[in-house]
Protein backbone atom coordinates (compact mmCIF):
# COMPACT_ATOMS: atom_id res chain seq x y z
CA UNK A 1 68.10 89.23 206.66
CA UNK A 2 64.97 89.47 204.41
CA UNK A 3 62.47 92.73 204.19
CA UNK A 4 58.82 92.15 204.02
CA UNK A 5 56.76 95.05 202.25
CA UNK A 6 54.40 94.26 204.90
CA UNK A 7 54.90 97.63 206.76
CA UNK A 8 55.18 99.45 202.80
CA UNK A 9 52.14 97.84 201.52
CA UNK A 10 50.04 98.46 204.66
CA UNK A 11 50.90 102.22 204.50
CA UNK A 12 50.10 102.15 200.98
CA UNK A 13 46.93 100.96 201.49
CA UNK A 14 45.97 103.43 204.33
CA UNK A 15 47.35 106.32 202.03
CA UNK A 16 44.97 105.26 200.22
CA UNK A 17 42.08 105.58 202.04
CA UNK A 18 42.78 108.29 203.82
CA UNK A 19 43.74 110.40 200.07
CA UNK A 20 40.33 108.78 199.39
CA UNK A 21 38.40 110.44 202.15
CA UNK A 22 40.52 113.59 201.68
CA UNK A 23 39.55 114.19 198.21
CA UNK A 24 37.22 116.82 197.67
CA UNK A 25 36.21 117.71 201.28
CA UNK A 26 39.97 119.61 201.28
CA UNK A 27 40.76 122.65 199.21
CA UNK A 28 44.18 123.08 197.77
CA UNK A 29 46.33 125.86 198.84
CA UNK A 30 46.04 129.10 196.40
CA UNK A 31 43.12 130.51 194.69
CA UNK A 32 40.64 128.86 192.28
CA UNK A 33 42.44 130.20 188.90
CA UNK A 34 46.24 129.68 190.50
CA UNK A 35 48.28 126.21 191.06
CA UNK A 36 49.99 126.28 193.97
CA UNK A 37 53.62 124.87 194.52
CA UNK A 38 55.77 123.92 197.15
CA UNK A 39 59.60 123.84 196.24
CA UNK A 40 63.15 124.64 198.37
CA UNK A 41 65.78 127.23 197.76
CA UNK A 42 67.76 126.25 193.84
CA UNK A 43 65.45 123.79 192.92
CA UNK A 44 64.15 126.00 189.60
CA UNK A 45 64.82 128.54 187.36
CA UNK A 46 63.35 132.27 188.24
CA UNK A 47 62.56 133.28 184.48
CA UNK A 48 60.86 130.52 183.73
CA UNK A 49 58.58 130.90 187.07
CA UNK A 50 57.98 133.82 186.63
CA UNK A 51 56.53 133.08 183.35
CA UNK A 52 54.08 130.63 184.61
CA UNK A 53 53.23 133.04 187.56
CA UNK A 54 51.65 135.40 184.83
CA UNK A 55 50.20 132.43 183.00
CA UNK A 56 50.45 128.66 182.84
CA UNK A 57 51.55 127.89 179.40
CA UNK A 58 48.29 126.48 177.66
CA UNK A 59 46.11 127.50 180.16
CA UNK A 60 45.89 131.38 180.34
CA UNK A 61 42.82 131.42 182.68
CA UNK A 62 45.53 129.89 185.32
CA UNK A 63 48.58 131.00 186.98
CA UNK A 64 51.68 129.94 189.22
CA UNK A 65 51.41 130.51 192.89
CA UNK A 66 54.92 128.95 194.27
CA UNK A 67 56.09 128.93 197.60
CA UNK A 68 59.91 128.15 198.82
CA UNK A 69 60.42 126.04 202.02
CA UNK A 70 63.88 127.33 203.43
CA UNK A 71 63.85 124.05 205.74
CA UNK A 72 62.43 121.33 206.75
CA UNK A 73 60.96 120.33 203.85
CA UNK A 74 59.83 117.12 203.46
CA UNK A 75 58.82 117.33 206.96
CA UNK A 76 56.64 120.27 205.95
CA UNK A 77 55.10 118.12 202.67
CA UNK A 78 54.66 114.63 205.20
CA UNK A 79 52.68 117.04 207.33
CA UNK A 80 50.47 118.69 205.02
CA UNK A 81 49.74 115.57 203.36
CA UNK A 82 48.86 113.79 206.59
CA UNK A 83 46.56 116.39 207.98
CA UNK A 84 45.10 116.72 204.19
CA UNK A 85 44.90 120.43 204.97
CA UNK A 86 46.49 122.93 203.27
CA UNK A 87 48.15 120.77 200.90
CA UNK A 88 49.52 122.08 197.55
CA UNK A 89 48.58 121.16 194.09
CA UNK A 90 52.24 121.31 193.24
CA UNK A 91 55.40 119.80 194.97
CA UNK A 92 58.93 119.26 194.55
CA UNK A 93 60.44 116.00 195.60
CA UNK A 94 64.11 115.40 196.01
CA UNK A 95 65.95 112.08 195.07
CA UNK A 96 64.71 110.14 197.86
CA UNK A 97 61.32 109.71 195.99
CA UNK A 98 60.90 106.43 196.84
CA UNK A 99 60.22 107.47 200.30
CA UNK A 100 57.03 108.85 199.43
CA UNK A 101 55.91 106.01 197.71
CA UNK A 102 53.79 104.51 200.75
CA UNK A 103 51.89 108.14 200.03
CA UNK A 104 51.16 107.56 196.39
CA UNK A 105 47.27 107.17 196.65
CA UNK A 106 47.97 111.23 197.64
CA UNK A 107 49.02 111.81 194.31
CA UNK A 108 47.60 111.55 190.79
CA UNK A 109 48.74 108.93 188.53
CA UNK A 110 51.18 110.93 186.11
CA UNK A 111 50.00 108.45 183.49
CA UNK A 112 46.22 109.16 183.33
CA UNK A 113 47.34 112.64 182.71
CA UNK A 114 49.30 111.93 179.10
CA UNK A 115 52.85 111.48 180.91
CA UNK A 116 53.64 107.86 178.87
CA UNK A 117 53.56 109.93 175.68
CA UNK A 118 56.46 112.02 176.58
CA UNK A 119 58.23 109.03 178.50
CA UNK A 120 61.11 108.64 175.08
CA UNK A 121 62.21 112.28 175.85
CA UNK A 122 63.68 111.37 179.02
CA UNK A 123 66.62 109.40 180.39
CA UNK A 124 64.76 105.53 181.24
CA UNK A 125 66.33 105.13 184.72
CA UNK A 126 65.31 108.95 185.09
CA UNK A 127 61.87 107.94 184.55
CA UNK A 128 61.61 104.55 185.90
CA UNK A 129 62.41 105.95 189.70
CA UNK A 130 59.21 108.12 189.88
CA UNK A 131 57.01 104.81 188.99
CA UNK A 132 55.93 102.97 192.03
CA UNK A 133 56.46 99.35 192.76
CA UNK A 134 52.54 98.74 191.76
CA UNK A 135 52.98 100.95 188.28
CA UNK A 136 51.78 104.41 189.20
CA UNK A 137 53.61 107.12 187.76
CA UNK A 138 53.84 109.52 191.03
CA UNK A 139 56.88 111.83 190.14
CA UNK A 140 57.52 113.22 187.11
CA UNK A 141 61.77 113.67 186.38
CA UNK A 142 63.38 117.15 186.89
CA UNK A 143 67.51 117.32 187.17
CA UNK A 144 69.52 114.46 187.32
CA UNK A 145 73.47 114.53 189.11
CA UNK A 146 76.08 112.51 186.97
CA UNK A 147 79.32 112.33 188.61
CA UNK A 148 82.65 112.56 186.95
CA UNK A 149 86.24 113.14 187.93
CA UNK A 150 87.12 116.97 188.78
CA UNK A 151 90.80 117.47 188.74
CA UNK A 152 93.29 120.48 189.38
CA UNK A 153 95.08 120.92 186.41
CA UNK A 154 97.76 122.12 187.90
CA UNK A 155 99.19 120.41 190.26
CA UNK A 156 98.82 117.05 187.91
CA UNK A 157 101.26 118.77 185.99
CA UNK A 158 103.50 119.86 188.90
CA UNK A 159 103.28 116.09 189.31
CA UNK A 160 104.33 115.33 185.63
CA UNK A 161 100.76 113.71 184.71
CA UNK A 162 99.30 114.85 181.07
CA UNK A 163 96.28 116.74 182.24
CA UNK A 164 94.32 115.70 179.18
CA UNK A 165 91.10 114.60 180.50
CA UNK A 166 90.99 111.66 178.16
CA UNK A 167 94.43 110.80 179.18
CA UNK A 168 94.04 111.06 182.68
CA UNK A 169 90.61 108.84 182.05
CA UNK A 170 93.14 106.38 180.85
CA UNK A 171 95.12 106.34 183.72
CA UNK A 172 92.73 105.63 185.90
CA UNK A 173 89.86 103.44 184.93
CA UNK A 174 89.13 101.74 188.02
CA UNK A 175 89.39 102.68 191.57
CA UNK A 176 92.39 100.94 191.38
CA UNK A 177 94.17 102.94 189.08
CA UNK A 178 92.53 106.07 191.23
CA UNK A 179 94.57 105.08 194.42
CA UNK A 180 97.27 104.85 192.93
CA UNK A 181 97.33 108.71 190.83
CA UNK A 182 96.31 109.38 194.13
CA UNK A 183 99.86 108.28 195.79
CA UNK A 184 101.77 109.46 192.61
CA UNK A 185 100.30 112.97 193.24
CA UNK A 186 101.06 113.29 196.95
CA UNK A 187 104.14 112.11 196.88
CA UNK A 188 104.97 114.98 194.40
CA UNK A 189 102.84 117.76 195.69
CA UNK A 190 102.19 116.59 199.55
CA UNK A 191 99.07 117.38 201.28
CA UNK A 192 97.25 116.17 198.39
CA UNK A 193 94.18 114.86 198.52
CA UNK A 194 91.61 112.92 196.18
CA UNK A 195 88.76 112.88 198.14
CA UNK A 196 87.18 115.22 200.91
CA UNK A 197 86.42 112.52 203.77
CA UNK A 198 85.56 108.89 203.79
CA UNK A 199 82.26 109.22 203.22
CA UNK A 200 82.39 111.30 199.92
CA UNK A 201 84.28 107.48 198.64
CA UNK A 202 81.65 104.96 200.05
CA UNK A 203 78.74 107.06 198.33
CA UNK A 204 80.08 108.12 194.84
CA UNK A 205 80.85 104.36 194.52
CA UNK A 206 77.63 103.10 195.78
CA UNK A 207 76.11 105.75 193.11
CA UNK A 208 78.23 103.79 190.35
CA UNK A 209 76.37 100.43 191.40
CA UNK A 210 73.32 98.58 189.14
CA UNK A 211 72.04 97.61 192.97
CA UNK A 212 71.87 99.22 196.29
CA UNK A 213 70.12 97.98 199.44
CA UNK A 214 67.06 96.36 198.71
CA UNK A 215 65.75 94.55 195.95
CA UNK A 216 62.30 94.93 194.42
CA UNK A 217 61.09 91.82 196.10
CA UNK A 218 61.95 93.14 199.48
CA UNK A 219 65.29 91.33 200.65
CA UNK A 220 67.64 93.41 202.46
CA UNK A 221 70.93 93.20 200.41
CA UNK A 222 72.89 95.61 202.14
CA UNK A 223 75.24 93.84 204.35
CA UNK A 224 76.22 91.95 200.50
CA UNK A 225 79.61 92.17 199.02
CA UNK A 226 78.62 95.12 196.76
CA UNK A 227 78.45 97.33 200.13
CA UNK A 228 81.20 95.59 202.39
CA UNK A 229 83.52 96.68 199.01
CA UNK A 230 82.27 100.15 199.04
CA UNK A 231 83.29 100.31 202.68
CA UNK A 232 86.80 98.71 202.55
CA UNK A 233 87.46 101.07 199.89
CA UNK A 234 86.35 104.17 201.28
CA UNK A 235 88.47 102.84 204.22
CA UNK A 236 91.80 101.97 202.38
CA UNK A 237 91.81 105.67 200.44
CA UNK A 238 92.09 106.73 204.51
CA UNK A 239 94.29 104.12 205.12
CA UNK A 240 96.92 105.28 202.23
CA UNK A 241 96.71 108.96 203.08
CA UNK A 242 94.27 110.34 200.76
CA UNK A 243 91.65 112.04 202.18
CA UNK A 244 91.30 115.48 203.97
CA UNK A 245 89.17 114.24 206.71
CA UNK A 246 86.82 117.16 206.43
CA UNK A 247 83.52 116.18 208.08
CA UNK A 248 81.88 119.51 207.96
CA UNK A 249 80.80 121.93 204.92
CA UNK A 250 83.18 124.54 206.04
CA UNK A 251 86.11 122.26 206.43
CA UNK A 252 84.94 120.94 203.13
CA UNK A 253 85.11 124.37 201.47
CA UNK A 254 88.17 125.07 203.16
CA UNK A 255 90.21 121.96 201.87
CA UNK A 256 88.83 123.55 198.21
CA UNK A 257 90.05 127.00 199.10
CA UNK A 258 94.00 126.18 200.32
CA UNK A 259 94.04 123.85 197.34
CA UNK A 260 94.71 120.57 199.52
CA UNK A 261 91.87 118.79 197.39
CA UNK A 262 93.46 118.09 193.49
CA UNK A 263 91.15 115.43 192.47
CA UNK A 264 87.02 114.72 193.55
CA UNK A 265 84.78 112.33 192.72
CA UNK A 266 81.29 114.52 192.66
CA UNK A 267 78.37 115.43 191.09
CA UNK A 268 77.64 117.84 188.47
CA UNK A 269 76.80 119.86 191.04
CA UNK A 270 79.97 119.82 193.14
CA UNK A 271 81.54 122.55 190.00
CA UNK A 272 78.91 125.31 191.65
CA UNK A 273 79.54 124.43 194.92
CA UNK A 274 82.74 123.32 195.12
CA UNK A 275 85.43 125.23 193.82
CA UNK A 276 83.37 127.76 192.03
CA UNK A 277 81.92 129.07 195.11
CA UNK A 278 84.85 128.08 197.62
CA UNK A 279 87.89 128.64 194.96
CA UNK A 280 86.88 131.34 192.79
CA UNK A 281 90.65 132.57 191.94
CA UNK A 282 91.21 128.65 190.91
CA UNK A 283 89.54 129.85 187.99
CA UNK A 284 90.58 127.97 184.49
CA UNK A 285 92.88 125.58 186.37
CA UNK A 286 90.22 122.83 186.91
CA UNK A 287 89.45 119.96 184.73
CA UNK A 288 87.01 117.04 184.27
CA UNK A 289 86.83 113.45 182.86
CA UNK A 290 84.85 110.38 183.25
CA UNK A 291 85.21 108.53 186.59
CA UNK A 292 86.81 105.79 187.49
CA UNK A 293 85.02 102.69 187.98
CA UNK A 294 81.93 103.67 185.61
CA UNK A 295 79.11 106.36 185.56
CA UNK A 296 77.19 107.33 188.30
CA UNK A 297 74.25 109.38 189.47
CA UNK A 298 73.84 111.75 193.05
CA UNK A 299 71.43 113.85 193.25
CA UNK A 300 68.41 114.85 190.55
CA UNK A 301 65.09 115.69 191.91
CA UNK A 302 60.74 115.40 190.50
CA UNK A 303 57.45 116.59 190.25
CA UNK A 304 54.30 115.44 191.37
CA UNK A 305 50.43 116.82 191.52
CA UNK A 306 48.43 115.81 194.78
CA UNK A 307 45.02 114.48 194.57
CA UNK A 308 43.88 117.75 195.93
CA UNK A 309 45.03 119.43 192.75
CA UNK A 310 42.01 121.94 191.75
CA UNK A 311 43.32 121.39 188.07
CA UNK A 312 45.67 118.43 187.38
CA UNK A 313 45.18 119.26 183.53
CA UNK A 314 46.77 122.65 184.03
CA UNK A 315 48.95 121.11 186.69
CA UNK A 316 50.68 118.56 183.93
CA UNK A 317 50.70 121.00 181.17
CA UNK A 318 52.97 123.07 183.31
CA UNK A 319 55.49 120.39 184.69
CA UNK A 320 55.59 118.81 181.38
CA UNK A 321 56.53 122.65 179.91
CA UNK A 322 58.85 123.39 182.52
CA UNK A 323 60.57 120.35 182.41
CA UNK A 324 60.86 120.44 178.45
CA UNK A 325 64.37 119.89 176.85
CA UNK A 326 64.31 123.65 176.10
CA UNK A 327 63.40 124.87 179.28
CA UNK A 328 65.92 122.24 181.31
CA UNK A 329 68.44 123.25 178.96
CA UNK A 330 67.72 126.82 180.28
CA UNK A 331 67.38 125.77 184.53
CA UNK A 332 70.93 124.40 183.32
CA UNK A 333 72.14 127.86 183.72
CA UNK A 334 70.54 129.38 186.49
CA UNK A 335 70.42 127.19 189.08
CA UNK A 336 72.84 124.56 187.14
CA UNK A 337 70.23 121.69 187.18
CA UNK A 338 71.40 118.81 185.12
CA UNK A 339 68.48 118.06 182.62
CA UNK A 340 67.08 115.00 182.86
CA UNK A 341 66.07 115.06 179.19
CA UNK A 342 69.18 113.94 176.08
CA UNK A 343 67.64 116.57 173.96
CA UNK A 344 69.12 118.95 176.15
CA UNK A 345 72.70 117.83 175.57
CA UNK A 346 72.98 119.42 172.50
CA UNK A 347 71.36 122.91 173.20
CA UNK A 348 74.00 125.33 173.03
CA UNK A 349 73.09 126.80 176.67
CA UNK A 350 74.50 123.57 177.86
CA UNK A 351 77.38 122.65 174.87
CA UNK A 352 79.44 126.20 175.21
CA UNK A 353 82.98 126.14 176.53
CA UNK A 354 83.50 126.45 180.47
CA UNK A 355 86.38 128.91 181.38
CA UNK A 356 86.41 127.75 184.94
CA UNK A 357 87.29 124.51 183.55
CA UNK A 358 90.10 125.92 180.58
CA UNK A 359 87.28 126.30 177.93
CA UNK A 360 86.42 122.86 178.89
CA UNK A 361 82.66 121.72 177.24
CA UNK A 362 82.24 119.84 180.21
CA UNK A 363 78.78 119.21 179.30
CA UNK A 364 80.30 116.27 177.03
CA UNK A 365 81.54 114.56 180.09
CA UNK A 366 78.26 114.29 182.04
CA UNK A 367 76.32 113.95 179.79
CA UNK A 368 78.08 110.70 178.84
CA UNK A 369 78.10 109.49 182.81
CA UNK A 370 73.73 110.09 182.82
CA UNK A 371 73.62 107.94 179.94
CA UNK A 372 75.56 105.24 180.65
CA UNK A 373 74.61 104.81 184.46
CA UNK A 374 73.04 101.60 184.38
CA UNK A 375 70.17 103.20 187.44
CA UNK A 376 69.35 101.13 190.57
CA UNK A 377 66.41 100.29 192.71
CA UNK A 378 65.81 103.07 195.52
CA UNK A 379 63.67 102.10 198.61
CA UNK A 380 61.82 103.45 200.88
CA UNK A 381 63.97 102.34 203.55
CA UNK A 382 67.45 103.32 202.13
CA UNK A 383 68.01 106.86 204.13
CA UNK A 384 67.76 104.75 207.16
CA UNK A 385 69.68 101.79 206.38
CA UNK A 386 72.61 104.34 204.22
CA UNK A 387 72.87 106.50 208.02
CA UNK A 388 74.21 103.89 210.39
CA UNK A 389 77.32 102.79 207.45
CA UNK A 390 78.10 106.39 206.80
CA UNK A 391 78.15 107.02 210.56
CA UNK A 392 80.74 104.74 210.95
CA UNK A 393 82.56 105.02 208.40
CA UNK A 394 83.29 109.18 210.10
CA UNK A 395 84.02 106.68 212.92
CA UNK A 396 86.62 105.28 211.32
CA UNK A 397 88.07 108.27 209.68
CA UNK A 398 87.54 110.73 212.42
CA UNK A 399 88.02 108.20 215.32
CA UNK A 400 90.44 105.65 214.49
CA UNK A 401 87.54 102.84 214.79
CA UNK A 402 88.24 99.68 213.92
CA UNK A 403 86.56 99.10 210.16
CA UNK A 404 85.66 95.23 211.05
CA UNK A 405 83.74 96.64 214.34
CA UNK A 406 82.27 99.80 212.67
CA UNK A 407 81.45 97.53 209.90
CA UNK A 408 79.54 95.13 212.29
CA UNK A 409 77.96 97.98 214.23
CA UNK A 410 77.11 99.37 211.45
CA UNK A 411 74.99 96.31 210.47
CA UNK A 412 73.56 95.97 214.05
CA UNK A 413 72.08 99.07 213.83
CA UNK A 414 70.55 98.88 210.65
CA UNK A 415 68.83 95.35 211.79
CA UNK A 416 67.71 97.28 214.90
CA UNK A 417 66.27 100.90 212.70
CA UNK A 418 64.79 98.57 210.19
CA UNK A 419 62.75 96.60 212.64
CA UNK A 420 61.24 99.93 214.44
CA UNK A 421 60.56 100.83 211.00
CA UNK A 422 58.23 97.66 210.80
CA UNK A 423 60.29 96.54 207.91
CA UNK A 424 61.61 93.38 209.56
């Protein structure tokens, strides 16, 4: 089935107008010397707000006014920039940016503010997902979420496997190879597990791929072989005994916790949440090393400055300071944001050994997996064509569902959300 970017194009267009009509007739939220800034809960680093609440960098006659949103974010941002009332100069947008891409008119061009000079400092498919179809730099690039292999040290050697991450890289290239550790180590330590639930698979695979579920041109590519393989081998990890079939973040933590999870696919972020927060007495028994079947992204989040921005100059000279190598290198600590920026690679906040991991510089291994992804086209339409597979695929884990049907229903569905969408 093809996409037209009727439906996208339209609500560009009436963006548009109405950021058009907007535009000057609204204040911004704050004061006239302060920025204001919408964010959520973890998305930046105190210090270096509080900084820029005394003073924007560059611009001492200005200072930080930021707000966190506990929920219902983007809801909250959709809202204020639909009512153009009350909308901040500042916002925070998470990786579904391309969602707000039919509300780009709303937002300055990044690029009439000086952004294309700084554009080498930071990772190109970084960049290239805050540009809009039409060229408009709309987002500017915050954290980023390589994924990698985490592994329990342990109980690969209990199993007789050399927990050398390089070596255990070599063992398992592909997802192949993965399955089949994955066997090896349950059937010496049982109850193991190499993945959390079926889902966890299907997306840390689809984040490996150069495509997704749309193409630029508009043609609905995700019923394609790149998908249906995703699915059947989410499905055949469940199949062989190798997930934990936990669907909910407690079960999730818990499968951490008893140890029952020895091997993850998972973000950079998964080492704060995962078994340093659910695990803490796992402490210097975890590993990591590069995942198999490639590099991949999850996660990683942007900037952008609304066209009711009092002072966009003032507004770019602090995103572009706050999301400096230094200062990423820094938000790397406290709230463990991935930079975005390969600068920041080498800064020895980022480079010094991990104890959690064994005195691991696990740095090294990311870092390698944001370089080498090879970045794919997001769309506006992804969140609702990604929630029908996923749902099925807990169908099939948590149900016993036929994959074929939930494959097929799966499909259905997405035909059926795309055309109330006005997509199809």
């Amino acid at each position: 089935m093809t996409l037209t970017r009727r439906t996208f194009l339209a609500a560009g267009t009436a963006a548009a107008a109405a950021g058009l009509t907007g535009c000057g007739s609204v204040g911004s939220l704050g004061g006239k010397n302060e920025l204001s800034m919408w964010t959520w809960v973890g998305s930046v680093n105190d210090g270096l707000i509080s900084q820029a609440e005394k003073a924007i960098p560059g611009y001492d006659g200005m200072k930080l006014a930021m707000t966190r949103i506990g929920s219902n974010y983007k809801t909250k941002v959709l809202t204020a920039l639909a009512g153009k009332s009350l909308v901040p100069d500042i916002v925070a947008i998470n990786d579904d940016v391309a969602t707000y891409f039919p509300n780009a008119d709303q937002f300055h061009n990044l690029y009439d503010l000086g952004a294309k000079d700084l554009e080498k400092d930071f990772l190109p498919w970084k960049w290239k997902w805050g540009v809009t179809p039409d060229g408009k730099m709309m987002a500017y690039p915050m954290d980023t979420g390589p994924t990698a292999l985490f592994y329990r040290s342990d109980v690969f050697t209990k199993a007789g496997i050399d927990i050398d991450p390089a070596a255990v890289a070599g063992l398992a290239p592909d997802w192949d190879a993965f399955i089949a550790l994955g066997k090896k180590l349950k059937q010496a330590v049982p109850g193991s597990s190499i993945t959390d639930n079926i889902t966890s698979i299907y997306g840390y695979r689809m984040a490996q791929l150069p495509k997704k579920y749309m193409t630029r041109d508009g043609n609905y590519i995700g019923d394609q072989d790149h998908v249906r393989q995703s699915f059947d081998l989410a499905v055949r990890v469940v199949k062989e005994g190798l997930s934990a079939n936990a669907q909910n973040s407690s079960d999730k933590n818990a499968v951490v916790t008893n140890g029952k999870l020895v091997a993850y696919n998972g973000a950079v972020w998964w080492a704060q949440l995962g078994p340093k927060n659910a695990a803490p007495k796992t402490k210097g028994l975890w590993r990591v090393t590069a995942a198999p079947g490639g590099a991949g992204n999850k996660g990683g989040s942007f900037l952008g400055i609304t066209k009711y921005c009092k002072n966009p100059q003032a507004a770019f000279a602090f995103i572009s300071w706050l999301e400096s190598a230094k200062n990423q290198a820094q938000a790397f600590l406290d709230p463990v944001l991935f930079p975005s920026t390969s600068a920041s690679y080498t800064d020895p906040k980022l480079s010094a050994p991990d104890p959690f991991f064994g005195g691991q510089k696990i740095v090294d291994v990311f870092a390698d997996s944001a370089k080498k992804y090879p970045g794919a086209f997001f769309s506006p339409y992804d969140s609702i064509i990604d929630t029908p597979i996923s749902s099925e695929l807990v169908n099939v884990e948590a149900s016993g569902k036929n994959p074929d049907q939930a494959w097929a229903d799966a499909q259905h569905q997405v035909q059926r959300e795309l055309s109330r969408a006005g997509a199809i």
